[in-house]
PDB file of N, CA and C in Angstrom:
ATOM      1  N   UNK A   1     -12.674  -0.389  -0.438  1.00  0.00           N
ATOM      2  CA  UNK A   1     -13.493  -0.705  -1.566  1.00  0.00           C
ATOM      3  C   UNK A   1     -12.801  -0.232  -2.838  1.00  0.00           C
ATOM      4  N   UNK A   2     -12.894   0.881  -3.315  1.00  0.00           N
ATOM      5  CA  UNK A   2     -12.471   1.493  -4.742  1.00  0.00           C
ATOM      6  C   UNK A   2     -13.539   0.930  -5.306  1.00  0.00           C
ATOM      7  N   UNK A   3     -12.716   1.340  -6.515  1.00  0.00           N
ATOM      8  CA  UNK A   3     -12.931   1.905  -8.192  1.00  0.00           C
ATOM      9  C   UNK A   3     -12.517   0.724  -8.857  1.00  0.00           C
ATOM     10  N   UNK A   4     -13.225   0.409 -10.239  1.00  0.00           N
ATOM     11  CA  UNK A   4     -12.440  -0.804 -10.677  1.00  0.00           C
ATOM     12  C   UNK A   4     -10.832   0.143 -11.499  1.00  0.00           C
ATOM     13  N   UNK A   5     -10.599   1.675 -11.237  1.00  0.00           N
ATOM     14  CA  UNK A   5      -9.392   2.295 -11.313  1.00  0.00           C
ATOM     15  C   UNK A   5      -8.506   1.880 -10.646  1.00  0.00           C
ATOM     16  N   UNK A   6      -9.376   1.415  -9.440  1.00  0.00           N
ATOM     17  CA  UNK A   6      -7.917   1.516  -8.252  1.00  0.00           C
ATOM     18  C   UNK A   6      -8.618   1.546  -6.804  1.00  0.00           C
ATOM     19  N   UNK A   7      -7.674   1.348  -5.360  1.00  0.00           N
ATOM     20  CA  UNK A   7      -8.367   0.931  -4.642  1.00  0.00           C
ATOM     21  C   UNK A   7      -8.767   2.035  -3.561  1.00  0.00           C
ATOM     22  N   UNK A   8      -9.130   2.716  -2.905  1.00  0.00           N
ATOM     23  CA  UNK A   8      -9.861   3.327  -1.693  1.00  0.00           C
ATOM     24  C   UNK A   8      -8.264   3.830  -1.390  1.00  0.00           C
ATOM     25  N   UNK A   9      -7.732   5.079  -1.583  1.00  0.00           N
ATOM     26  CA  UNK A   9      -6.394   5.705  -1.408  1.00  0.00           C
ATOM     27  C   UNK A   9      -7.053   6.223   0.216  1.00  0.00           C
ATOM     28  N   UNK A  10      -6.546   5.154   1.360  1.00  0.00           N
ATOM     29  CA  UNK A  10      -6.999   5.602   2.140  1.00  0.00           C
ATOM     30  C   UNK A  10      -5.465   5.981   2.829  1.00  0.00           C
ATOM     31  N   UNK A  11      -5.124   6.192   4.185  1.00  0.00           N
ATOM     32  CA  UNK A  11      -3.848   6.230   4.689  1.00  0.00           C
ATOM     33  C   UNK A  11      -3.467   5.426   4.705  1.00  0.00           C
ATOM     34  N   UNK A  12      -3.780   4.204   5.570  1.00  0.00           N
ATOM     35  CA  UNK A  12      -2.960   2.952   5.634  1.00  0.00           C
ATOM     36  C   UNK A  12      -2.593   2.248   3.686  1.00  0.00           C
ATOM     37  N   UNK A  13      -3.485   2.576   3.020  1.00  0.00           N
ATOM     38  CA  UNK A  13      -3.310   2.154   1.421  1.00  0.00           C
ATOM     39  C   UNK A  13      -1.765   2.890   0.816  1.00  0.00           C
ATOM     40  N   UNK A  14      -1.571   4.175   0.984  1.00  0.00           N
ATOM     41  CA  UNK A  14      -0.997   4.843   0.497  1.00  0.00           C
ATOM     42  C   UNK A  14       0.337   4.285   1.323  1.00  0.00           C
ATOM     43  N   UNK A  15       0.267   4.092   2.952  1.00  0.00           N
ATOM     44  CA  UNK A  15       1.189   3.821   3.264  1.00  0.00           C
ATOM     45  C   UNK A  15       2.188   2.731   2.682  1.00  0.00           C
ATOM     46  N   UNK A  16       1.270   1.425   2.348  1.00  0.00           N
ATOM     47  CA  UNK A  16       1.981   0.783   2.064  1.00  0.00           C
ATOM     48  C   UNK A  16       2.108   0.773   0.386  1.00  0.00           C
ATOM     49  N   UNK A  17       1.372   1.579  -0.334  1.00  0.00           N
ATOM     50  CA  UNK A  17       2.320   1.835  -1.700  1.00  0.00           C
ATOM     51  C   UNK A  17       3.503   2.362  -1.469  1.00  0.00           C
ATOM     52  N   UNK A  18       3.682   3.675  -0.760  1.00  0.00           N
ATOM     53  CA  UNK A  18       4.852   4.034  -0.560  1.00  0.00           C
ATOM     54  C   UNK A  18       5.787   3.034  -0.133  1.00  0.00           C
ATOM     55  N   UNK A  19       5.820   1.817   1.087  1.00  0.00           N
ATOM     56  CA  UNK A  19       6.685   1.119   1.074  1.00  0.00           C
ATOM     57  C   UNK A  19       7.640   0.967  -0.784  1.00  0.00           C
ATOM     58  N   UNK A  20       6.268   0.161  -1.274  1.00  0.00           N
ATOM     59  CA  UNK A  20       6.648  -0.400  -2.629  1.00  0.00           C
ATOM     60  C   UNK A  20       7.142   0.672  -3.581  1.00  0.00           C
ATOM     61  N   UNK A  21       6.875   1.889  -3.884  1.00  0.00           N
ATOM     62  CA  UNK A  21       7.490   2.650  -4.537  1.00  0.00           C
ATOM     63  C   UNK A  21       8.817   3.137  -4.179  1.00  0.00           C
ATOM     64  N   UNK A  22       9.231   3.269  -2.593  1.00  0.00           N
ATOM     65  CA  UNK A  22      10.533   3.528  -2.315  1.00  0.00           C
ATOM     66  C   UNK A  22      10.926   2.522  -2.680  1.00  0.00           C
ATOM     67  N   UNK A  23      11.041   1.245  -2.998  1.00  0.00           N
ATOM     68  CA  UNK A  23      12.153   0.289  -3.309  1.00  0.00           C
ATOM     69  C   UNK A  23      11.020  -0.481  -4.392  1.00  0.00           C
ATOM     70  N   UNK A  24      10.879   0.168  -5.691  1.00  0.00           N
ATOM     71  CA  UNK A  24      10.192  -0.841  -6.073  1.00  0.00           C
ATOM     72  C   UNK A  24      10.585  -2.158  -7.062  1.00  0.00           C
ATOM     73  N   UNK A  25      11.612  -1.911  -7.068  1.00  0.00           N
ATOM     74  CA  UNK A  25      12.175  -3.357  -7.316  1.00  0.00           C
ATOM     75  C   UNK A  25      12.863  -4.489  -6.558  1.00  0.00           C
ATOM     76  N   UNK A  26      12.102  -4.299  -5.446  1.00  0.00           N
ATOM     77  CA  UNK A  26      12.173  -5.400  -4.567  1.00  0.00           C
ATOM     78  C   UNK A  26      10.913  -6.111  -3.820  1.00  0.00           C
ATOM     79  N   UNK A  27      11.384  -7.902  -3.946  1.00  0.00           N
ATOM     80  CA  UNK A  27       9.936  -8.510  -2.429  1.00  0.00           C
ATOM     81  C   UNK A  27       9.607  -8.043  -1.838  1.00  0.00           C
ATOM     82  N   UNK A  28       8.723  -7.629  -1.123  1.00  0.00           N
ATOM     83  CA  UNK A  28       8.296  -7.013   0.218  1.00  0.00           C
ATOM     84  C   UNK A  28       7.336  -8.028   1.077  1.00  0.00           C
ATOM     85  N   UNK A  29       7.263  -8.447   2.276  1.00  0.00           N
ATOM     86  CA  UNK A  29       6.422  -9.448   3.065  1.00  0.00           C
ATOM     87  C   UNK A  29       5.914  -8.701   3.621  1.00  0.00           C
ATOM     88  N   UNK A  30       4.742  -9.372   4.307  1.00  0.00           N
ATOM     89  CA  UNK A  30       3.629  -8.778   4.922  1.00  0.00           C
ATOM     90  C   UNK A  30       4.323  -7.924   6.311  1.00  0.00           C
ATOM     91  N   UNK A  31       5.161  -8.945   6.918  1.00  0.00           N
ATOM     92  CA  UNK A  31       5.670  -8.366   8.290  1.00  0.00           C
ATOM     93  C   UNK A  31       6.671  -7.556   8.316  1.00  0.00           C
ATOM     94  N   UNK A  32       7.046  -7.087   7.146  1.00  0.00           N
ATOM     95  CA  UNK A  32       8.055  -6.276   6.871  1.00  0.00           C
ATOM     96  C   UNK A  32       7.401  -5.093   6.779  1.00  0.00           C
ATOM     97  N   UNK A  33       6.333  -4.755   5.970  1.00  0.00           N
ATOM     98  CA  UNK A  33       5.523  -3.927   5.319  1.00  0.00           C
ATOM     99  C   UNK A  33       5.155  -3.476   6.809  1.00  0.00           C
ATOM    100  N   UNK A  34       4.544  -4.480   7.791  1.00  0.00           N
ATOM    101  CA  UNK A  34       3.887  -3.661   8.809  1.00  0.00           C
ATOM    102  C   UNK A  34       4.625  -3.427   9.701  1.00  0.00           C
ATOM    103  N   UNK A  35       6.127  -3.497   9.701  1.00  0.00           N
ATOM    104  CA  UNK A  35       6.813  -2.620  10.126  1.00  0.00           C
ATOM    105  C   UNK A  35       7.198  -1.057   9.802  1.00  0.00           C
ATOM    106  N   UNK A  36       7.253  -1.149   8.634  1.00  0.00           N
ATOM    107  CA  UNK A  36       7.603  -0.371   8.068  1.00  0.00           C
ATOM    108  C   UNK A  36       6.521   1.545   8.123  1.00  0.00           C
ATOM    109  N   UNK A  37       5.380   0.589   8.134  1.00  0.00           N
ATOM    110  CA  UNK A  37       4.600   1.276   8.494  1.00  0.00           C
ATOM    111  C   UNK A  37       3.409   1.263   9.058  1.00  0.00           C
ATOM    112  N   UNK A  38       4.203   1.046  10.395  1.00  0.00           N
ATOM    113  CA  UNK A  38       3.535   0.948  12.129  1.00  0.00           C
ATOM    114  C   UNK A  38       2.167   0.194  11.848  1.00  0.00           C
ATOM    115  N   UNK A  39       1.607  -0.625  10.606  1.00  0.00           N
ATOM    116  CA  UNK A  39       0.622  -0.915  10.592  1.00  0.00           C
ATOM    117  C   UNK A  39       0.251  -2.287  11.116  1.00  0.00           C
ATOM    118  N   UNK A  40      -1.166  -3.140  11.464  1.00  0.00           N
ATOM    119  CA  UNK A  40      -1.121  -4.286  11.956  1.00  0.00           C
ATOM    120  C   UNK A  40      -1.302  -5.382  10.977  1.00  0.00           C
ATOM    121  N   UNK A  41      -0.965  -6.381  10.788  1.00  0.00           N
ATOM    122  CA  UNK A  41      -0.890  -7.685  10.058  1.00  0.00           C
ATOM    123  C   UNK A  41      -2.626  -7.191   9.024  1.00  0.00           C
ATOM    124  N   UNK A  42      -3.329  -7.196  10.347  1.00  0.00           N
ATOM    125  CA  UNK A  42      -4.980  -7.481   9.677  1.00  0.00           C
ATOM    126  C   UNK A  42      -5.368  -6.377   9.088  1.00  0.00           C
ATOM    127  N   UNK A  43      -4.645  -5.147   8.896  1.00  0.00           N
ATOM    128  CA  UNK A  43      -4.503  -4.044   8.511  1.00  0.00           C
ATOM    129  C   UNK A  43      -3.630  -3.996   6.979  1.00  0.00           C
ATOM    130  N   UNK A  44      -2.457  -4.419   7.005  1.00  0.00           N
ATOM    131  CA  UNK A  44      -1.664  -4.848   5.945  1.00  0.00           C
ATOM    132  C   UNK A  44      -2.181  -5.769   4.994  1.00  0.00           C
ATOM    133  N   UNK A  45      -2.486  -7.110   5.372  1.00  0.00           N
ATOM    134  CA  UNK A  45      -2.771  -8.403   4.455  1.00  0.00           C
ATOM    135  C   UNK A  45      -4.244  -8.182   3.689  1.00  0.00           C
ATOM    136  N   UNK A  46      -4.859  -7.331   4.066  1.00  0.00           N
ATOM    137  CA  UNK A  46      -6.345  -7.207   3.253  1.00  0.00           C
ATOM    138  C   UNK A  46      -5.918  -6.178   2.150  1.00  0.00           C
ATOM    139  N   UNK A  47      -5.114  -4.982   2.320  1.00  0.00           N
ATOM    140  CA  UNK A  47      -4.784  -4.364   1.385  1.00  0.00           C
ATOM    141  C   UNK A  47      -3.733  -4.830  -0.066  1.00  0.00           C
ATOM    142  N   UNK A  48      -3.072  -5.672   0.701  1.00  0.00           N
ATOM    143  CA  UNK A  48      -2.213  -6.561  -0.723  1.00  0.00           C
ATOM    144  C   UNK A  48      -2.959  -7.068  -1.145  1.00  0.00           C
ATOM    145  N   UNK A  49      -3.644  -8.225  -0.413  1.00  0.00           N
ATOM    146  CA  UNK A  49      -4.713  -8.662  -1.227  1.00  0.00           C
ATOM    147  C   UNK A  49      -5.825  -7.596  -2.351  1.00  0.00           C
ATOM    148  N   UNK A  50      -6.424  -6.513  -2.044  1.00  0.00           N
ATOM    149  CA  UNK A  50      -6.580  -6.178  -3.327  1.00  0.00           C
ATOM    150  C   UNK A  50      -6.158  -5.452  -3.504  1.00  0.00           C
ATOM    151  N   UNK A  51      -4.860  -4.962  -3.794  1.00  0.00           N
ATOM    152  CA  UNK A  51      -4.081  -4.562  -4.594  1.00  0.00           C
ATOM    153  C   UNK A  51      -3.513  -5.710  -5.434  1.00  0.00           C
ATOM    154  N   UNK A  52      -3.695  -7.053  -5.509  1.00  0.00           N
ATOM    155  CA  UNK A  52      -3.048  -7.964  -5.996  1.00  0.00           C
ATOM    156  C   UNK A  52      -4.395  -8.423  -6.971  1.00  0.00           C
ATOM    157  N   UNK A  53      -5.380  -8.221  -6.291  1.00  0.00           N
ATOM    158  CA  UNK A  53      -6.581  -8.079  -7.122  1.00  0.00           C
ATOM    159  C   UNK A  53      -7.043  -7.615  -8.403  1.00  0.00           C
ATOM    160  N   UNK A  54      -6.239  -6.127  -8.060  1.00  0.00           N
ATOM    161  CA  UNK A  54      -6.017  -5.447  -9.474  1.00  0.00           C
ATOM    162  C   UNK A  54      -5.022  -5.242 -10.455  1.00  0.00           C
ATOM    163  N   UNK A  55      -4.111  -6.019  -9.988  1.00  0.00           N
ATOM    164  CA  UNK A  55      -3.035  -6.575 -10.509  1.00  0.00           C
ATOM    165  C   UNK A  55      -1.804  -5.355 -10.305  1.00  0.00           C
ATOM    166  N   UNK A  56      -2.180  -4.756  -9.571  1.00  0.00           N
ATOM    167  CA  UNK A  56      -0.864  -3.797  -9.103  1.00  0.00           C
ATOM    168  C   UNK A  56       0.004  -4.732  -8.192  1.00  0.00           C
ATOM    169  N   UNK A  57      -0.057  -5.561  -8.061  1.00  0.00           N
ATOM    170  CA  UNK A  57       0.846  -6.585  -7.495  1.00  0.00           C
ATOM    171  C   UNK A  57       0.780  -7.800  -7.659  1.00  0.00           C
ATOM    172  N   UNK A  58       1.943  -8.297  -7.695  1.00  0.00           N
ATOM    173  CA  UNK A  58       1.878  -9.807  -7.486  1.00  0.00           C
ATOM    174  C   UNK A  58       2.730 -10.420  -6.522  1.00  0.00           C
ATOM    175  N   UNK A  59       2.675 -11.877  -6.631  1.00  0.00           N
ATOM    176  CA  UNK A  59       2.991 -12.602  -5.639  1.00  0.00           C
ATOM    177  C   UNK A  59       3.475 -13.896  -5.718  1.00  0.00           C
ATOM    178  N   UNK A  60       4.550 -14.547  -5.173  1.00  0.00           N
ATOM    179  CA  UNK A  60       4.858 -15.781  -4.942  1.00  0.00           C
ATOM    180  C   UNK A  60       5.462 -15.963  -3.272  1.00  0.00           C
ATOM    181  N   UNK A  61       5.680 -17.534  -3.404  1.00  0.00           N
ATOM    182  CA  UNK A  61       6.002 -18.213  -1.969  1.00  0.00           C
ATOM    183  C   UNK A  61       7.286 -18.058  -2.096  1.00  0.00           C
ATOM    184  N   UNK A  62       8.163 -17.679  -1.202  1.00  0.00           N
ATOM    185  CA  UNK A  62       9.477 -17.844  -0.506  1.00  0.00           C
ATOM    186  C   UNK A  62      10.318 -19.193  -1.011  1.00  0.00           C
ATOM    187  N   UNK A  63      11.193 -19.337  -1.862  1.00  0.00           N
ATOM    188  CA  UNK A  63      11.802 -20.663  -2.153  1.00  0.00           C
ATOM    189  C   UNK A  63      12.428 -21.289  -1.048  1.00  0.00           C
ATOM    190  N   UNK A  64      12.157 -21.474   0.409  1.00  0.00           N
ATOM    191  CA  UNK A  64      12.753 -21.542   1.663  1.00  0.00           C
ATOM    192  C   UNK A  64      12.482 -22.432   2.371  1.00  0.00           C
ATOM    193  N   UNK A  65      13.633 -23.431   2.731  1.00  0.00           N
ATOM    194  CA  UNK A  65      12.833 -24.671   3.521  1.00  0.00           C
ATOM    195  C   UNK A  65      12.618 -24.266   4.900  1.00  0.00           C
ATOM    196  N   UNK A  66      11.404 -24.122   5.010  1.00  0.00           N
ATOM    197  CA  UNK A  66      11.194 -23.438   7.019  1.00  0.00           C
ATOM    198  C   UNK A  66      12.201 -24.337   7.713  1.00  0.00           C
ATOM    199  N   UNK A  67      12.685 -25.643   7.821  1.00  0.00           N
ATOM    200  CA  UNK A  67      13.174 -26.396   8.631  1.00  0.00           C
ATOM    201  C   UNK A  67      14.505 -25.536   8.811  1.00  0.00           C
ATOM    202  N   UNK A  68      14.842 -25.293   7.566  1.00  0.00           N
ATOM    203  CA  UNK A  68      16.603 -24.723   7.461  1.00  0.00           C
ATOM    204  C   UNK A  68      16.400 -23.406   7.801  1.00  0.00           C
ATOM    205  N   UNK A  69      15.753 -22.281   7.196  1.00  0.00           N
ATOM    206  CA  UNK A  69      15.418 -20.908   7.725  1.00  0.00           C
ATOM    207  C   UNK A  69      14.771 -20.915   9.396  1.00  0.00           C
ATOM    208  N   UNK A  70      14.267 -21.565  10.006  1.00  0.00           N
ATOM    209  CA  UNK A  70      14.166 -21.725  11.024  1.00  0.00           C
ATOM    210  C   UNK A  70      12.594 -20.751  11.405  1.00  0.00           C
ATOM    211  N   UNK A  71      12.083 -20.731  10.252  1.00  0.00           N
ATOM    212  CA  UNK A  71      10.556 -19.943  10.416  1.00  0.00           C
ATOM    213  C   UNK A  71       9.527 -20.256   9.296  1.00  0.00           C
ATOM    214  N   UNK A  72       8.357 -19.890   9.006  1.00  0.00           N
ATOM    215  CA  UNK A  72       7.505 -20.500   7.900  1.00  0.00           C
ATOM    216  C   UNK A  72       8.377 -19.464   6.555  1.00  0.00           C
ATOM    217  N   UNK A  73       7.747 -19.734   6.103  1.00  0.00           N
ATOM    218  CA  UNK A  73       7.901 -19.503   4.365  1.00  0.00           C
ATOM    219  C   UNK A  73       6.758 -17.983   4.159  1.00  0.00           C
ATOM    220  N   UNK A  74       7.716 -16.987   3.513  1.00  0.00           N
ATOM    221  CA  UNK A  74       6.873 -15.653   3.130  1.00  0.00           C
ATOM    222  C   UNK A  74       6.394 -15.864   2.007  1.00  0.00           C
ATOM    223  N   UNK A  75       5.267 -14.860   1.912  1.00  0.00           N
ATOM    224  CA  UNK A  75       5.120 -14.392   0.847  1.00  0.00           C
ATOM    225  C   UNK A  75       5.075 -13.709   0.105  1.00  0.00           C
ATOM    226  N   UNK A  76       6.143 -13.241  -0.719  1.00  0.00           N
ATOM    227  CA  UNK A  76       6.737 -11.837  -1.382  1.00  0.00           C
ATOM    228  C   UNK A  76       5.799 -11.449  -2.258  1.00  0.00           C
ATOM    229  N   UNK A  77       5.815  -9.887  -2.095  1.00  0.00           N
ATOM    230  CA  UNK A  77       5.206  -9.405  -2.986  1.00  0.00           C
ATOM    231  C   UNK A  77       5.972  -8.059  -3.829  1.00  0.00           C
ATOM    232  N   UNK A  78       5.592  -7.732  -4.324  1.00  0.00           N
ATOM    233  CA  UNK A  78       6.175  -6.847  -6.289  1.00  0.00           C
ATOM    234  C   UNK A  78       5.033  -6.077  -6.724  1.00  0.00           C
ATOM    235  N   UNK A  79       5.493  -4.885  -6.872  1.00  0.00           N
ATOM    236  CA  UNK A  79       4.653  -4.243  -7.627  1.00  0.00           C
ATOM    237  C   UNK A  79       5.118  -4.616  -9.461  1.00  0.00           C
ATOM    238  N   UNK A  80       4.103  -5.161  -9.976  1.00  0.00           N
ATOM    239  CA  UNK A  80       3.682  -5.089 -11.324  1.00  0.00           C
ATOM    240  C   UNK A  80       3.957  -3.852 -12.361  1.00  0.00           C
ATOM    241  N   UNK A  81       4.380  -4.145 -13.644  1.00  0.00           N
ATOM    242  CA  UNK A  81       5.023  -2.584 -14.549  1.00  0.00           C
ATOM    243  C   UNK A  81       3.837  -1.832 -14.457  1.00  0.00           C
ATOM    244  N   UNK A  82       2.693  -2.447 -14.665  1.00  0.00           N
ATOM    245  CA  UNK A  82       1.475  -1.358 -14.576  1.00  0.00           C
ATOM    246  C   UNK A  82       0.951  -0.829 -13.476  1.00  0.00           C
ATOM    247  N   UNK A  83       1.181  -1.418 -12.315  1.00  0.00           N
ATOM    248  CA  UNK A  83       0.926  -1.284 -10.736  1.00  0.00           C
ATOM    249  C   UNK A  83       1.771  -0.116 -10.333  1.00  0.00           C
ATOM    250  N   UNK A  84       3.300  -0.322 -10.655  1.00  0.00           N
ATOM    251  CA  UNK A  84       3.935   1.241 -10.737  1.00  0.00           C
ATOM    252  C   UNK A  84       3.386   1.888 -10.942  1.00  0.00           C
ATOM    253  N   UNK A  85       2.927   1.963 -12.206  1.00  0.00           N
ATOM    254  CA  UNK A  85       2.535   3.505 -13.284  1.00  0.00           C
ATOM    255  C   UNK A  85       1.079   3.600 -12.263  1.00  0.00           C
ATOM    256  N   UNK A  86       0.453   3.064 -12.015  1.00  0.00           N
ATOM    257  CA  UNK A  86      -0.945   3.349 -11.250  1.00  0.00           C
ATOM    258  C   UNK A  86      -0.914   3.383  -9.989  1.00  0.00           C
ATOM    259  N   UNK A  87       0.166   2.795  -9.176  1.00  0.00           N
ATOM    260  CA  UNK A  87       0.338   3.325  -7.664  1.00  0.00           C
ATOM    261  C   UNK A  87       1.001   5.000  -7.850  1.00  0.00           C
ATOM    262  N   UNK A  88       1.966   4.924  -8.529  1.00  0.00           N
ATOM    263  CA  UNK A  88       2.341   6.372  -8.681  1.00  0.00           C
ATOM    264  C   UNK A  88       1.200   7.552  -9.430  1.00  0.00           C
ATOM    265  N   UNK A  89       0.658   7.143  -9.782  1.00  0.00           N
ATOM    266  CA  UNK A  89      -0.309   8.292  -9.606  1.00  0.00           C
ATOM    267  C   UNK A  89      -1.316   8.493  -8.820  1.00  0.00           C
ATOM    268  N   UNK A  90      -1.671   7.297  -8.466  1.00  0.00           N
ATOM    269  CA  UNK A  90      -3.138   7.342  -7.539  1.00  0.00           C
ATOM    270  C   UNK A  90      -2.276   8.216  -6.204  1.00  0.00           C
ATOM    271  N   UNK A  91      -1.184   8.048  -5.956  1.00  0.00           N
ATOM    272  CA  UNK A  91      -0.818   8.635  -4.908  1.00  0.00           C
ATOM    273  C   UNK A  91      -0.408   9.901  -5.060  1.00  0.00           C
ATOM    274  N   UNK A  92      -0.016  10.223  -6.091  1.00  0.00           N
ATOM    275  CA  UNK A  92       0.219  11.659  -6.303  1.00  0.00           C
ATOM    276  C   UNK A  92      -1.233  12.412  -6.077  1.00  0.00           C
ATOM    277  N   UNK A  93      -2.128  11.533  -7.385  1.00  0.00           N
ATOM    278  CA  UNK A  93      -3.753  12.255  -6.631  1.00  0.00           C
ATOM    279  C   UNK A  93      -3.978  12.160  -5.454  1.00  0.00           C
ATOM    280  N   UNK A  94      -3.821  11.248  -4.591  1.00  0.00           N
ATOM    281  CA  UNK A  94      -4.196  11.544  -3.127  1.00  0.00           C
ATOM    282  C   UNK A  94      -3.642  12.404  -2.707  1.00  0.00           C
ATOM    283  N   UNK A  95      -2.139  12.609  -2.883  1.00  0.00           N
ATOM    284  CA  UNK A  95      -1.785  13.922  -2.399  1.00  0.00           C
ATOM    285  C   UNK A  95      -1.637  15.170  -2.755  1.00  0.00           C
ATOM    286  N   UNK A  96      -2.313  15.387  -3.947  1.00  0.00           N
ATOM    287  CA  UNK A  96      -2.963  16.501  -4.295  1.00  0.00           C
ATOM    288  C   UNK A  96      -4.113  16.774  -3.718  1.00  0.00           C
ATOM    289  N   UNK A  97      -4.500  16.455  -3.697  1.00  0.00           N
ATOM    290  CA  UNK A  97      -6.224  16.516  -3.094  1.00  0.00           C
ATOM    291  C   UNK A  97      -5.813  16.571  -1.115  1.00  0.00           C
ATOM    292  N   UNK A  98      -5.143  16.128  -0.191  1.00  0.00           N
ATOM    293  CA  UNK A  98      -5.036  16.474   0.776  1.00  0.00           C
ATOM    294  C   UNK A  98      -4.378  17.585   0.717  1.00  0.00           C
ATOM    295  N   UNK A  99      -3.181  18.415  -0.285  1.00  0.00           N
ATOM    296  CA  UNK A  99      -2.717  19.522  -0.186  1.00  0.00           C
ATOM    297  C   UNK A  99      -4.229  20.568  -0.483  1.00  0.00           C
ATOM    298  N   UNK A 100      -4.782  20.250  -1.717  1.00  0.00           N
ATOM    299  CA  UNK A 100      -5.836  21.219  -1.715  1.00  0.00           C
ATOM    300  C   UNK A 100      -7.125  21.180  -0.576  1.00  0.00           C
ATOM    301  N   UNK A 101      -7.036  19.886   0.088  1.00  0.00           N
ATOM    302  CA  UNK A 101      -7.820  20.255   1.376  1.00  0.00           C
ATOM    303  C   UNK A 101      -7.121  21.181   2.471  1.00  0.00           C
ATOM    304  N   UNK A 102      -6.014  21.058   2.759  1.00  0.00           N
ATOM    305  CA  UNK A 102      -5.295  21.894   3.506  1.00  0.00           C
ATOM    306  C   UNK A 102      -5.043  23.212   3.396  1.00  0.00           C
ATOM    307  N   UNK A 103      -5.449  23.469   1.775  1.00  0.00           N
ATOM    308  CA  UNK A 103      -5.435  24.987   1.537  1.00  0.00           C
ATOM    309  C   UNK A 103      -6.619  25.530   1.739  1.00  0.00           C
ATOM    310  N   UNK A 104      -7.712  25.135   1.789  1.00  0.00           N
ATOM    311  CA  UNK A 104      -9.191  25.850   2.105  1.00  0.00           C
ATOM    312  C   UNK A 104      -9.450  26.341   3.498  1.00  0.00           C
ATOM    313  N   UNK A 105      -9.920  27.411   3.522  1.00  0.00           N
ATOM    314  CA  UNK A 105      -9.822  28.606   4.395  1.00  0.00           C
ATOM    315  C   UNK A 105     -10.610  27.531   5.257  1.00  0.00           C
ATOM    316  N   UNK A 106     -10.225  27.924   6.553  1.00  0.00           N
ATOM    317  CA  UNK A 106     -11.293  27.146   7.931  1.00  0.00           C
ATOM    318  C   UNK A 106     -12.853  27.917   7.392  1.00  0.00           C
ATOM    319  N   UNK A 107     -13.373  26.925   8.195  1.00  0.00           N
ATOM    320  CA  UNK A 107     -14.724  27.590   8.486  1.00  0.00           C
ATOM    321  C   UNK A 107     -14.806  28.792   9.742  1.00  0.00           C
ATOM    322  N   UNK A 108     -15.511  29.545   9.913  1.00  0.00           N
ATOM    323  CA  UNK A 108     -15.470  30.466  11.459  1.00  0.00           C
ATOM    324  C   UNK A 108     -17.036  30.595  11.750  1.00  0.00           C
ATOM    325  N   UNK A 109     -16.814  29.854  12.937  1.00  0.00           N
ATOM    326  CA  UNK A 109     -17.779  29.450  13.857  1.00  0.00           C
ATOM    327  C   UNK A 109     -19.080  30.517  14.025  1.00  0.00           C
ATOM    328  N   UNK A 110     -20.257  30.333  13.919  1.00  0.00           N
ATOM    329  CA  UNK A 110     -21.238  31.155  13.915  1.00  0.00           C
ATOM    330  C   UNK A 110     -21.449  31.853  15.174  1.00  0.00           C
ATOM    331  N   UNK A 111     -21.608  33.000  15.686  1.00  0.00           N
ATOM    332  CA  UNK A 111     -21.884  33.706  16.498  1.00  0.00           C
ATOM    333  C   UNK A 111     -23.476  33.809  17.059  1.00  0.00           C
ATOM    334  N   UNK A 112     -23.578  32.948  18.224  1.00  0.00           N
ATOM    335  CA  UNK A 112     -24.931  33.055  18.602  1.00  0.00           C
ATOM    336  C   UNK A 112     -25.153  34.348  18.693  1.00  0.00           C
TER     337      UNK A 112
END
C-alpha cells in the first residue's frame, strides 16, 4: 500500500530498490530483478508497477524483434532522477528503523 510519499518499504520492496540503486543507470526486467533477488515474478511485477505509479520509475518496451531475439520483448525499467533521490532515502529510513529495532532490549518473559 504506502503513503502517497512512497510505497510500503517492505522486504521484498527494498529488495528490489536495491537492485536499482546498485546499478542505477541501467534497464532492469522483471526476470532479471527476480533473480536477482530470489523473488517470484507475482512478487516482483506488482511492486514496479507501483513504484512506476509514483513515478520512481519508468518504463518502455524492448526495441527487439522476438522473431530475431528468439524470445518475447522486455520490459525495461529505470529509476527516474526523483525516484533515486526517494528510493535512496526511503531505504536508508527503512534501515534505520530495523537497526533501531534491533537495538531494543528483548523483552524477559514473566515468571509465573
Amino acid at each position: 500500500m504506502g503513503t502517497r510519499h512512497g510505497p510500503r518499504m517492505t522486504g521484498p520492496t527494498r529488495a528490489v530498490l536495491h537492485v536499482f540503486l546498485s546499478a542505477d543507470d541501467v534497464d532492469h526486467y522483471g526476470l532479471a530483478i527476480g533473480a536477482a533477488t530470489r523473488l517470484p515474478s507475482g512478487t516482483v511485477h506488482p511492486i514496479l508497477a507501483r513504484l512506476e505509479g509514483l513515478d520512481w520509475l519508468s518504463s518502455r518496451w524492448e526495441d527487439v524483434d522476438p522473431a530475431d531475439a528468439g524470445r518475447p520483448r522486455r520490459r525495461l525499467y529505470r529509476l527516474t532522477e526523483s525516484g533515486r533521490t526517494q528510493a535512496r532515502a526511503a531505504v536508508a529510513a527503512a534501515d534505520e528503523r530495523r537497526a533501531r529495532l534491533a537495538r531494543r532490549p528483548a523483552l524477559t518473559p514473566v515468571q509465573p
